[in-house]
C-alpha atoms as a PDB file:
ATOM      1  CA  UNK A   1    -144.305 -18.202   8.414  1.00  0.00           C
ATOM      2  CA  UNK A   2    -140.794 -19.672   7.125  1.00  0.00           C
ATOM      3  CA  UNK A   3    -140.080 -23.174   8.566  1.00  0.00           C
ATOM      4  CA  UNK A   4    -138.473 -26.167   7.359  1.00  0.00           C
ATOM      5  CA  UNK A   5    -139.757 -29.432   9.181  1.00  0.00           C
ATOM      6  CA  UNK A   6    -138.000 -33.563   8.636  1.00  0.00           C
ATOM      7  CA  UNK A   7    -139.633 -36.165   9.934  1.00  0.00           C
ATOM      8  CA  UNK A   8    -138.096 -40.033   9.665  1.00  0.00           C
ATOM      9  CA  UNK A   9    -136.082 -39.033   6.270  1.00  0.00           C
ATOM     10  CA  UNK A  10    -134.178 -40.931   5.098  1.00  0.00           C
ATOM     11  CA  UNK A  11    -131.875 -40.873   1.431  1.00  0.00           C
ATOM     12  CA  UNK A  12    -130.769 -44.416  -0.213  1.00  0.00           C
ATOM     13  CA  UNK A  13    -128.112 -44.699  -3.108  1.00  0.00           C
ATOM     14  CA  UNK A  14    -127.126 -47.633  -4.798  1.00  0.00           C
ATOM     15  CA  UNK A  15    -123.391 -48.148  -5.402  1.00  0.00           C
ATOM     16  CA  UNK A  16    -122.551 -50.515  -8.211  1.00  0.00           C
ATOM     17  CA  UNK A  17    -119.017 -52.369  -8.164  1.00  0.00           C
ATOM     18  CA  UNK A  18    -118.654 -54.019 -11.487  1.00  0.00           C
ATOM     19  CA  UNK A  19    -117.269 -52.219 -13.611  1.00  0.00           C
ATOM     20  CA  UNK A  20    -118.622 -51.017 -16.616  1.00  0.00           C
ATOM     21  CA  UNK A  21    -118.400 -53.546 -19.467  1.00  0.00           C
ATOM     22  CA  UNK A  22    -115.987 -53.378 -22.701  1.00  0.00           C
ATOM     23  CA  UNK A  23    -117.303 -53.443 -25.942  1.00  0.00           C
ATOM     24  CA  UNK A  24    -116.056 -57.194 -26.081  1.00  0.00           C
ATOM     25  CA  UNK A  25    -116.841 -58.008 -22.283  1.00  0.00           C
ATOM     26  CA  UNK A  26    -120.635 -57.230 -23.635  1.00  0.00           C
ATOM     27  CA  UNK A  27    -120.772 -59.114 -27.158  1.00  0.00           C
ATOM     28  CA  UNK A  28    -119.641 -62.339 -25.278  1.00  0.00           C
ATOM     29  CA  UNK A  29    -121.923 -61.603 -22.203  1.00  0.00           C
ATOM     30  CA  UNK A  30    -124.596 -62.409 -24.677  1.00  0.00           C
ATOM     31  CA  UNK A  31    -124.089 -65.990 -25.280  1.00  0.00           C
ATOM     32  CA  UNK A  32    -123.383 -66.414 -21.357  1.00  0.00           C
ATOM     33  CA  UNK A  33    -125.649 -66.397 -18.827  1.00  0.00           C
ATOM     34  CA  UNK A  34    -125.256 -63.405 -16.951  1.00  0.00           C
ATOM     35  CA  UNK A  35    -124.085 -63.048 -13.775  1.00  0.00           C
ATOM     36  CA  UNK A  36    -125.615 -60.938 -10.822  1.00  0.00           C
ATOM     37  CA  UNK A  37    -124.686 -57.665 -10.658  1.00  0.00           C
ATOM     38  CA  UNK A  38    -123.073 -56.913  -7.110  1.00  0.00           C
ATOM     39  CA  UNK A  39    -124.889 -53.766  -5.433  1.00  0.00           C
ATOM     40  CA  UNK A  40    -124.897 -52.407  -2.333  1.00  0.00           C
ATOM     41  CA  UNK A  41    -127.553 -49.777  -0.838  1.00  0.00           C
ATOM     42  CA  UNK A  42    -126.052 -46.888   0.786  1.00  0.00           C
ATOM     43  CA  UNK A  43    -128.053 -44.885   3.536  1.00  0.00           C
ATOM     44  CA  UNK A  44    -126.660 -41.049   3.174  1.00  0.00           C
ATOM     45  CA  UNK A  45    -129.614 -39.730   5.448  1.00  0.00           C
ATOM     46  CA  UNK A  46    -130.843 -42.234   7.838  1.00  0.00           C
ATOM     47  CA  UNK A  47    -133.919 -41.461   9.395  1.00  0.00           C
ATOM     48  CA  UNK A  48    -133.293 -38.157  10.313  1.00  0.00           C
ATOM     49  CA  UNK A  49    -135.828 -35.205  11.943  1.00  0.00           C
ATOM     50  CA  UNK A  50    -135.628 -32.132  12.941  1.00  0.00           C
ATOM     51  CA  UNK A  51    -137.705 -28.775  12.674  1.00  0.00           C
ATOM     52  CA  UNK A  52    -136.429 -25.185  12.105  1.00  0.00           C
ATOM     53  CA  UNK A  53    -138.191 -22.648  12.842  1.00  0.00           C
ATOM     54  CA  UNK A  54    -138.485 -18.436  11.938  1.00  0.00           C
ATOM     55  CA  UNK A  55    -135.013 -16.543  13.061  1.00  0.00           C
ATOM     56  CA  UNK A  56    -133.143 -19.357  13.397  1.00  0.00           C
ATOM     57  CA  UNK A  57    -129.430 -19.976  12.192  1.00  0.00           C
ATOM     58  CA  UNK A  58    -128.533 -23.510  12.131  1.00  0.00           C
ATOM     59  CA  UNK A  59    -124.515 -24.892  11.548  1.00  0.00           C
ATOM     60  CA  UNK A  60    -124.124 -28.797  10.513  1.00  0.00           C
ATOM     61  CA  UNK A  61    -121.367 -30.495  10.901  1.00  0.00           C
ATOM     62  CA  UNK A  62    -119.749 -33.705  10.710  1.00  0.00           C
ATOM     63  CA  UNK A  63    -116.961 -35.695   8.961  1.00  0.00           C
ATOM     64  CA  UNK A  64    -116.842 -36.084   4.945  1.00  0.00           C
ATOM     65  CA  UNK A  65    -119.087 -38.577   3.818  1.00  0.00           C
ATOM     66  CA  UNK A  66    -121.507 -37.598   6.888  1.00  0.00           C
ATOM     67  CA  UNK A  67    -125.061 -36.944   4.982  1.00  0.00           C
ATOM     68  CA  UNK A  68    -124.042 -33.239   5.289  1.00  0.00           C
ATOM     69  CA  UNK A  69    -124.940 -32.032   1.398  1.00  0.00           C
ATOM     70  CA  UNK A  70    -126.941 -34.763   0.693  1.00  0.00           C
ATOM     71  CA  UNK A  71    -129.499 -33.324   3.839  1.00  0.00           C
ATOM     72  CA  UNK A  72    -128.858 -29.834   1.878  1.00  0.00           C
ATOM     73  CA  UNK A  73    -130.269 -31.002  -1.284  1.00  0.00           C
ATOM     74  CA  UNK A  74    -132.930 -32.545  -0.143  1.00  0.00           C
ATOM     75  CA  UNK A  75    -134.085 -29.446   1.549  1.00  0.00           C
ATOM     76  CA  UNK A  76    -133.704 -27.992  -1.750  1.00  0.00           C
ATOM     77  CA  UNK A  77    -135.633 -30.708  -3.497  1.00  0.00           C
ATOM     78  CA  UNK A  78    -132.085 -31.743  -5.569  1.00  0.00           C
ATOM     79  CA  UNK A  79    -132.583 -35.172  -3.770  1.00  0.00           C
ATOM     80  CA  UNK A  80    -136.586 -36.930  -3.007  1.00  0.00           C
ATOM     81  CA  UNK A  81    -136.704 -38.534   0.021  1.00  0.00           C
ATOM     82  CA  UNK A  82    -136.172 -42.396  -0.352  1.00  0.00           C
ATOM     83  CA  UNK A  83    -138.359 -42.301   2.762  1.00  0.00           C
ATOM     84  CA  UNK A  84    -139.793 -40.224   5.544  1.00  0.00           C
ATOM     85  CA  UNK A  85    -140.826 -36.578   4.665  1.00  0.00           C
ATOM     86  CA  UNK A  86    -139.660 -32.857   4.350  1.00  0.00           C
ATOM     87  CA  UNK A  87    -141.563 -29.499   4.391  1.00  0.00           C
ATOM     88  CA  UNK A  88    -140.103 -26.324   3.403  1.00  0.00           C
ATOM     89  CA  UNK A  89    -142.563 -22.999   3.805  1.00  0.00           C
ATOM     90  CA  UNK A  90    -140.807 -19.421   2.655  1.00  0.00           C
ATOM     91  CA  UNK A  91    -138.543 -18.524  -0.407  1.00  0.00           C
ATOM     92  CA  UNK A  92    -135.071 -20.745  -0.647  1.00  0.00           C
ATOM     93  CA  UNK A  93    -132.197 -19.563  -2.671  1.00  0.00           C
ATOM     94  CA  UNK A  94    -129.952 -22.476  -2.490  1.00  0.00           C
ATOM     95  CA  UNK A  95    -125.957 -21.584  -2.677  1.00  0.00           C
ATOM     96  CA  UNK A  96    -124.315 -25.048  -2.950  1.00  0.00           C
ATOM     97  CA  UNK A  97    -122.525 -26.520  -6.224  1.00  0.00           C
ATOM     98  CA  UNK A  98    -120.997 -23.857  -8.443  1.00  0.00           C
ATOM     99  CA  UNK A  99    -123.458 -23.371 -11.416  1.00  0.00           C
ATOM    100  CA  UNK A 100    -126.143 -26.245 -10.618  1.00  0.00           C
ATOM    101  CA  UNK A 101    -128.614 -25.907 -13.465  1.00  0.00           C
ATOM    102  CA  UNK A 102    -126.773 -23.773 -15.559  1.00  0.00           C
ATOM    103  CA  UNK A 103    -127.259 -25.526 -19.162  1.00  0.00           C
ATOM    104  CA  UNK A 104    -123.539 -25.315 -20.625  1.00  0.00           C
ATOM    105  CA  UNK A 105    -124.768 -24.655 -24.032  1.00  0.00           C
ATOM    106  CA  UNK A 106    -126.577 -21.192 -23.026  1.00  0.00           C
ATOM    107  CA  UNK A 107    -125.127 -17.842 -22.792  1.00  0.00           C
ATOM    108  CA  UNK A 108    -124.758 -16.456 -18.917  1.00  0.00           C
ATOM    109  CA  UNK A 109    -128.038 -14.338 -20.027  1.00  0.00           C
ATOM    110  CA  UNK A 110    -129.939 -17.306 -20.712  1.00  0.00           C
ATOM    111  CA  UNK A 111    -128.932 -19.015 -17.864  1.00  0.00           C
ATOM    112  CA  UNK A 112    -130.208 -16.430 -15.637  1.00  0.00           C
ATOM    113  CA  UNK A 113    -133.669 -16.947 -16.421  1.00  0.00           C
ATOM    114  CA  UNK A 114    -133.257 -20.800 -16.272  1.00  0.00           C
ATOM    115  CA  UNK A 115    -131.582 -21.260 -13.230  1.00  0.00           C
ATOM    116  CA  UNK A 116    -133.694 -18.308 -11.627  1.00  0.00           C
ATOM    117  CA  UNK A 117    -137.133 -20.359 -13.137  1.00  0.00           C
ATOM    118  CA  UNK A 118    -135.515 -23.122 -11.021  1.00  0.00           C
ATOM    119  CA  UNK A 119    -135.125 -20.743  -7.983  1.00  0.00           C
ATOM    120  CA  UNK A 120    -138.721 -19.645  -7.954  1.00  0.00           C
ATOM    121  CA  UNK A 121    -138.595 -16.455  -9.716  1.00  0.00           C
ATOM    122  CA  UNK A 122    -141.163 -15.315 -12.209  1.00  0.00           C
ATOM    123  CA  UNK A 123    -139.704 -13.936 -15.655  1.00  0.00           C
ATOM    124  CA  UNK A 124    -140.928 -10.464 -14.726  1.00  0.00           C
ATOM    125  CA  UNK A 125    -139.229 -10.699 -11.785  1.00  0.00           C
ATOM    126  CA  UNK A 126    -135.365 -12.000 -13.326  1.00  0.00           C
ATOM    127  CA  UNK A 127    -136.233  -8.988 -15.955  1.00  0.00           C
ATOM    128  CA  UNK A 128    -136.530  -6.831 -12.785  1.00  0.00           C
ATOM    129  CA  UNK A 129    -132.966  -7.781 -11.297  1.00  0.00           C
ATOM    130  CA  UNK A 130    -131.150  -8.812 -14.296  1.00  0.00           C
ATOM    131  CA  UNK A 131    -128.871  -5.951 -14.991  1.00  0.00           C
ATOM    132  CA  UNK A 132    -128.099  -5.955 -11.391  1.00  0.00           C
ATOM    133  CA  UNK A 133    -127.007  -9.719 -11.547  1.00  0.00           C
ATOM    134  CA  UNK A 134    -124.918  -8.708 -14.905  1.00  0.00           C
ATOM    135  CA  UNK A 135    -123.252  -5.782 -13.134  1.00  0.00           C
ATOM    136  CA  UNK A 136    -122.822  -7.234  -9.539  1.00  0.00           C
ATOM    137  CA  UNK A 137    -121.205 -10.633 -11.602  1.00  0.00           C
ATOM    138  CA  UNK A 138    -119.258  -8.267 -13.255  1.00  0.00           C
ATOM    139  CA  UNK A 139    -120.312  -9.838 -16.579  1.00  0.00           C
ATOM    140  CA  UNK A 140    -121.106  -7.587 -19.128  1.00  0.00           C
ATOM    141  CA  UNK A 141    -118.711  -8.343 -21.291  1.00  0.00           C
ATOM    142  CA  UNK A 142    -119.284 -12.202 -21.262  1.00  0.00           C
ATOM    143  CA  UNK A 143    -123.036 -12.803 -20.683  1.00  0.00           C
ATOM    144  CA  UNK A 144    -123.808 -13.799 -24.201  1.00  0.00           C
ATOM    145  CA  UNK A 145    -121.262 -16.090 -24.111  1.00  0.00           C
ATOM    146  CA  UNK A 146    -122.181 -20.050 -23.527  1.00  0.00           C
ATOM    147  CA  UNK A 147    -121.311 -20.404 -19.983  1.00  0.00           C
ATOM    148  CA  UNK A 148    -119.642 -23.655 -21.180  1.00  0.00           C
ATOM    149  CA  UNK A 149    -116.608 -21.195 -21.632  1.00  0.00           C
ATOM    150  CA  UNK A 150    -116.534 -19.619 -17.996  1.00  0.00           C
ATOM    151  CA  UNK A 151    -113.668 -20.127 -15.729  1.00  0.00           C
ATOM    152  CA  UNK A 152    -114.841 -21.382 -12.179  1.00  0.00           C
ATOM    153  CA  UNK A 153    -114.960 -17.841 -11.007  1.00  0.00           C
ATOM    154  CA  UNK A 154    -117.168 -16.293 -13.558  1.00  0.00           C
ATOM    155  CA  UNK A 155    -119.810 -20.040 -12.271  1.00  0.00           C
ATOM    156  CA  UNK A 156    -119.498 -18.416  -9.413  1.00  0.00           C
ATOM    157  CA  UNK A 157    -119.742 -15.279  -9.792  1.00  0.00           C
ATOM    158  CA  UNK A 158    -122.566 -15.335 -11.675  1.00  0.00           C
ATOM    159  CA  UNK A 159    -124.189 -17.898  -9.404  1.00  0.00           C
ATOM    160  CA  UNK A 160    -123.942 -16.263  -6.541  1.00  0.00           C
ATOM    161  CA  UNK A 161    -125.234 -12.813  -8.025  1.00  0.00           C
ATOM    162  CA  UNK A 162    -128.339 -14.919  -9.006  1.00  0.00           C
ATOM    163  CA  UNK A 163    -128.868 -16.538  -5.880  1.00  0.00           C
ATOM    164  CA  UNK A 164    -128.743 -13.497  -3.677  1.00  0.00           C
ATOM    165  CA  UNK A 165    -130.257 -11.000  -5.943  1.00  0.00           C
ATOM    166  CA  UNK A 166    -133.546 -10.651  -4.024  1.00  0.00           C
ATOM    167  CA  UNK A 167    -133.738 -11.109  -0.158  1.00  0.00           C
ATOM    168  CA  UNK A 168    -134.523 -15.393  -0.061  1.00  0.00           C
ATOM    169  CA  UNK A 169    -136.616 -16.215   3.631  1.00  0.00           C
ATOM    170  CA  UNK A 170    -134.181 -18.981   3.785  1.00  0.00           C
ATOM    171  CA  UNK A 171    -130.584 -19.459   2.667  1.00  0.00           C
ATOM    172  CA  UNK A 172    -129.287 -22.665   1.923  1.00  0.00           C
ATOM    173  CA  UNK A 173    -125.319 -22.260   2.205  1.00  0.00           C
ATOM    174  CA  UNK A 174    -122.493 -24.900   1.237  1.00  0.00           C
ATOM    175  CA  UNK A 175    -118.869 -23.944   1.471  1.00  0.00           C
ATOM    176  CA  UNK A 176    -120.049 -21.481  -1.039  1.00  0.00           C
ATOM    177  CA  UNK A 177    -116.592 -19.065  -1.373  1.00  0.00           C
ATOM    178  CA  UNK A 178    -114.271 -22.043  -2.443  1.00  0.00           C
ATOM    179  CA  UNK A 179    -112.833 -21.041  -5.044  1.00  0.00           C
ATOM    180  CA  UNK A 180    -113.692 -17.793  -5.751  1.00  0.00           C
ATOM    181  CA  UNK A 181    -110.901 -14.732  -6.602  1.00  0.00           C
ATOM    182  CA  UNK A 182    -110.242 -12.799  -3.444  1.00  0.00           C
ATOM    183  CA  UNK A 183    -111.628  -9.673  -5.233  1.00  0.00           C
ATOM    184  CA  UNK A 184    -115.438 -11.590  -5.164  1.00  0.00           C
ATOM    185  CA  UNK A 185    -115.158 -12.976  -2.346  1.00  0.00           C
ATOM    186  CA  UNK A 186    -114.762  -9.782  -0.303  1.00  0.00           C
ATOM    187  CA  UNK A 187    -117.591  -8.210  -2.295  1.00  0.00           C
ATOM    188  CA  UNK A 188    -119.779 -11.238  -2.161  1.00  0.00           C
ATOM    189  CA  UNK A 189    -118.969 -11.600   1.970  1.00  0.00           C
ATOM    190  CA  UNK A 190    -120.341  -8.439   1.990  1.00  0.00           C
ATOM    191  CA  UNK A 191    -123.200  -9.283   0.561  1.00  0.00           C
ATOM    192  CA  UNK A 192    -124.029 -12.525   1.965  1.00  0.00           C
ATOM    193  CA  UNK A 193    -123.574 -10.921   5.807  1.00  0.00           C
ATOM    194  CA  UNK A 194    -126.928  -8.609   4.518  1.00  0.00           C
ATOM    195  CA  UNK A 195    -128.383 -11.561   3.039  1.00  0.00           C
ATOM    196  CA  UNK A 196    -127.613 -13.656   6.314  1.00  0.00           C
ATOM    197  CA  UNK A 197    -129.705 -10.750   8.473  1.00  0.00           C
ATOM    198  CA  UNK A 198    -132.252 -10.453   6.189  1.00  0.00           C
ATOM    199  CA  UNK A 199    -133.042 -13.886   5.879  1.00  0.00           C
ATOM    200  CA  UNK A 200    -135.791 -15.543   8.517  1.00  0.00           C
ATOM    201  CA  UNK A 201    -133.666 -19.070   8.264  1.00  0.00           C
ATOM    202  CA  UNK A 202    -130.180 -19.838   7.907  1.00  0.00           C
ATOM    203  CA  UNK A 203    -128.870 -23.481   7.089  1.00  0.00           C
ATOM    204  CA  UNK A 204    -124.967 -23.545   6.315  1.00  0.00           C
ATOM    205  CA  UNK A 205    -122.441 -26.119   6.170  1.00  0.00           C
ATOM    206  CA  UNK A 206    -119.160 -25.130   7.101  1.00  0.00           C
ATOM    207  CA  UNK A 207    -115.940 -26.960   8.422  1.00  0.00           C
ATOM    208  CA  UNK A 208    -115.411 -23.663   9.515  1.00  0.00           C
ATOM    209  CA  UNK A 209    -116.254 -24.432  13.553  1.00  0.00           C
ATOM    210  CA  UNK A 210    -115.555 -20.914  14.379  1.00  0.00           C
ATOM    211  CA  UNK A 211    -117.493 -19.357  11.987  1.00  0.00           C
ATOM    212  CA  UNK A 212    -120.395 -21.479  12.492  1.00  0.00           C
ATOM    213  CA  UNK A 213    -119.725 -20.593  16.442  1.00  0.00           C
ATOM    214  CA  UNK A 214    -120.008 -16.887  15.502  1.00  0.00           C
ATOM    215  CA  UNK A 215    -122.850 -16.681  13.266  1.00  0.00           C
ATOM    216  CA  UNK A 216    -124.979 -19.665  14.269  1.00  0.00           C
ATOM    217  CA  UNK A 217    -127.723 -20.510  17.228  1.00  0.00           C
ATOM    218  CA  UNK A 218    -127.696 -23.686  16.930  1.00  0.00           C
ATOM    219  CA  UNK A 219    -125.909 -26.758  15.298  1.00  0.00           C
ATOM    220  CA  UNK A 220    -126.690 -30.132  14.340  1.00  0.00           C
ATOM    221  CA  UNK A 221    -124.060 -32.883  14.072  1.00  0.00           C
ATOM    222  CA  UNK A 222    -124.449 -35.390  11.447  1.00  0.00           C
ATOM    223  CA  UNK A 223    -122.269 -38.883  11.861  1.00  0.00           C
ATOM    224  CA  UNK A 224    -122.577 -41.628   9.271  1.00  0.00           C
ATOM    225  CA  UNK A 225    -126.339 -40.566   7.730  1.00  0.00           C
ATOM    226  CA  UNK A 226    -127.379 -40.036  11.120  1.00  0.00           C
ATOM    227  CA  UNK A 227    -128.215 -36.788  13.818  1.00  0.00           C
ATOM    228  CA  UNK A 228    -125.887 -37.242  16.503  1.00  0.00           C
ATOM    229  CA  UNK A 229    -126.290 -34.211  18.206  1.00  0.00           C
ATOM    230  CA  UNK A 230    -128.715 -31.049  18.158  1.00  0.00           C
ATOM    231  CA  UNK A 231    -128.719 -28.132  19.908  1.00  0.00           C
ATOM    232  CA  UNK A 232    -126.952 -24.639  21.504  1.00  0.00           C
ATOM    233  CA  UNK A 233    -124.177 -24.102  18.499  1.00  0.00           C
ATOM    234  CA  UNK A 234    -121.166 -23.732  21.477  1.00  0.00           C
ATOM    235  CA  UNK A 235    -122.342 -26.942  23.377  1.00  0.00           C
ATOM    236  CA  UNK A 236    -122.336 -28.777  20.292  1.00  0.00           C
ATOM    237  CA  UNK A 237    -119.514 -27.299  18.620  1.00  0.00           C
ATOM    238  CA  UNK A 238    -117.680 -28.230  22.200  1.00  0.00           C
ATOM    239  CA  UNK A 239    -118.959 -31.472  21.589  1.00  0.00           C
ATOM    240  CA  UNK A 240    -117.507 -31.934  18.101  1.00  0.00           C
ATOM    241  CA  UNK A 241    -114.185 -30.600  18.733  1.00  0.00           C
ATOM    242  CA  UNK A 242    -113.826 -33.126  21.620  1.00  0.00           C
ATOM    243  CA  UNK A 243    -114.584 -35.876  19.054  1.00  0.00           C
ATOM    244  CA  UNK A 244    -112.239 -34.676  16.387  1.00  0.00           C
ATOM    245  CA  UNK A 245    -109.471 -34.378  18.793  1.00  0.00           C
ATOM    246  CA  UNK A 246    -109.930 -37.805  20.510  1.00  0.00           C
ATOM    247  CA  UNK A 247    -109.834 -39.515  17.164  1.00  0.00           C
ATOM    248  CA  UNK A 248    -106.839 -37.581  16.502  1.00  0.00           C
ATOM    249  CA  UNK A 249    -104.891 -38.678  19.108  1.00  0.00           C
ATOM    250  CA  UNK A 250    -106.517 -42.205  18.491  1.00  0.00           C
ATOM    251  CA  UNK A 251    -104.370 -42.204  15.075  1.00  0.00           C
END
C-alpha cells in the first residue's frame, strides 16, 4: 500500500555571511588570529507532519521561500531530515529540477541509465523502455551527445520522458513545464494527465491555485518552514487567496 507519512521533520541550513576570502585576505589571515565566522541556522521545514495516504492528490502552497521544494526533496530523499522522520512506501518518480542527476559529461544515453538507477529502475528494466524514452524525448539524433550540450528543452525533455516512462505509485511534481517549448508541453500534458490517474499519490507544487483547485483533494499550506493549514483543497485554497489578497492591499 502507497503512503507517505512525516512526523516532527524538520530541515536546517546554515547560511554563511562572510564572504569568501581573496587569495591575499587568506595569506595574511594566517599570521592573525582568526576571527569567528558569522553563521546563522536556517529552519526550511520546521517540525512539520502529515500523512498521505492511497488515492490521494495533495496541492502545497505558500509564498517563495515557504519550505515548499525543500518538503519535496526530502520526500524524495534529495534532502535527510535534520530532525524528525519521513516514510515513503510505493514507487516515486520525482519531476522537480530540470536534469537532477544527469552527469554533464555523459551522453543523454548514458544518462538514462544513471538517472533511472537513481529513480529505482533495474538496468533490465531502462533497457525495456529506453527507445521509448529516446523517441518520446524526441532524441535520436542527440542521445550520444554529452548532455552538457543540451538546450533547457532537450533537460527537459529528456527528463521528463525518463521520469514518466513507467506508471510511478507516486508522483512528485514541481512547476515541472517551465520552460519547456509549447510543442512538449502539449505532448507531455498529455501524458502527465495519464500519469496523474494512474498514479495512487499525487504531491504537486503549483502557484497555479486553480489548477491545484481542479486536480487536487486536498492542500496543505506551508508559511515560513511551517504547516499552516491542511485540508479540503477549496477550503484551503479559499483560505490562501484571502491571505494573498489581504497582504496585497496591506502594501
Amino acid at each position: 500500500m502507497s503512503c507517505i507519512s512525516v512526523e516532527d521533520l524538520s530541515i536546517k541550513f546554515r547560511i554563511y555571511h562572510d564572504r569568501s576570502p581573496s587569495l591575499k585576505d587568506y595569506v595574511a589571515g594566517l599570521f592573525r588570529a582568526s576571527k569567528p565566522t558569522s553563521v546563522t541556522d536556517f529552519w526550511a521545514v520546521n517540525r512539520v507532519s502529515f500523512r498521505i495516504g492511497a488515492g490521494e492528490r495533495v496541492g502545497i502552497v505558500g509564498h517563495n521561500g515557504a519550505g515548499k521544494s525543500t518538503l519535496l526533496k526530502a520526500l524524495c530523499r534529495i534532502y535527510e531530515p535534520t530532525s524528525g522522520s519521513l516514510r515513503v512506501e510505493g514507487r516515486i518518480a520525482p519531476l522537480l529540477e530540470i536534469g537532477a542527476g544527469f552527469h554533464p559529461e555523459f551522453a543523454g544515453r548514458e544518462n538514462i541509465y544513471l538517472n533511472g538507477a537513481i529513480l529505482g529502475y533495474t538496468k533490465q528494466q531502462l533497457r525495456a523502455i529506453e527507445q521509448e524514452i529516446i523517441d518520446f524525448a524526441d532524441l535520436e539524433e542527440f542521445i550520444d551527445t554529452p548532455v552538457k550540450y543540451y538546450s533547457t528543452g532537450m533537460y527537459l525533455r529528456l527528463a521528463f520522458s525518463l521520469a514518466t516512462a513507467v506508471q510511478p505509485e507516486i508522483l512528485i511534481l514541481d512547476e515541472m513545464f517551465a520552460g519547456g517549448d509549447a510543442n512538449f508541453v502539449q505532448k507531455a500534458t498529455t501524458r502527465m494527465h495519464k500519469v496523474i490517474e494512474g498514479a495512487k499519490i499525487l504531491v504537486v507544487v503549483s502557484h497555479d491555485l486553480d489548477l491545484l483547485e481542479r486536480i487536487c483533494t486536498r492542500v496543505i499550506w506551508m508559511d515560513h518552514g511551517r504547516l499552516k493549514e491542511d485540508g479540503p483543497a477549496k477550503e484551503v485554497l479559499d483560505l490562501y487567496r484571502s491571505s494573498i489578497a489581504t497582504q496585497a492591499v496591506a502594501a
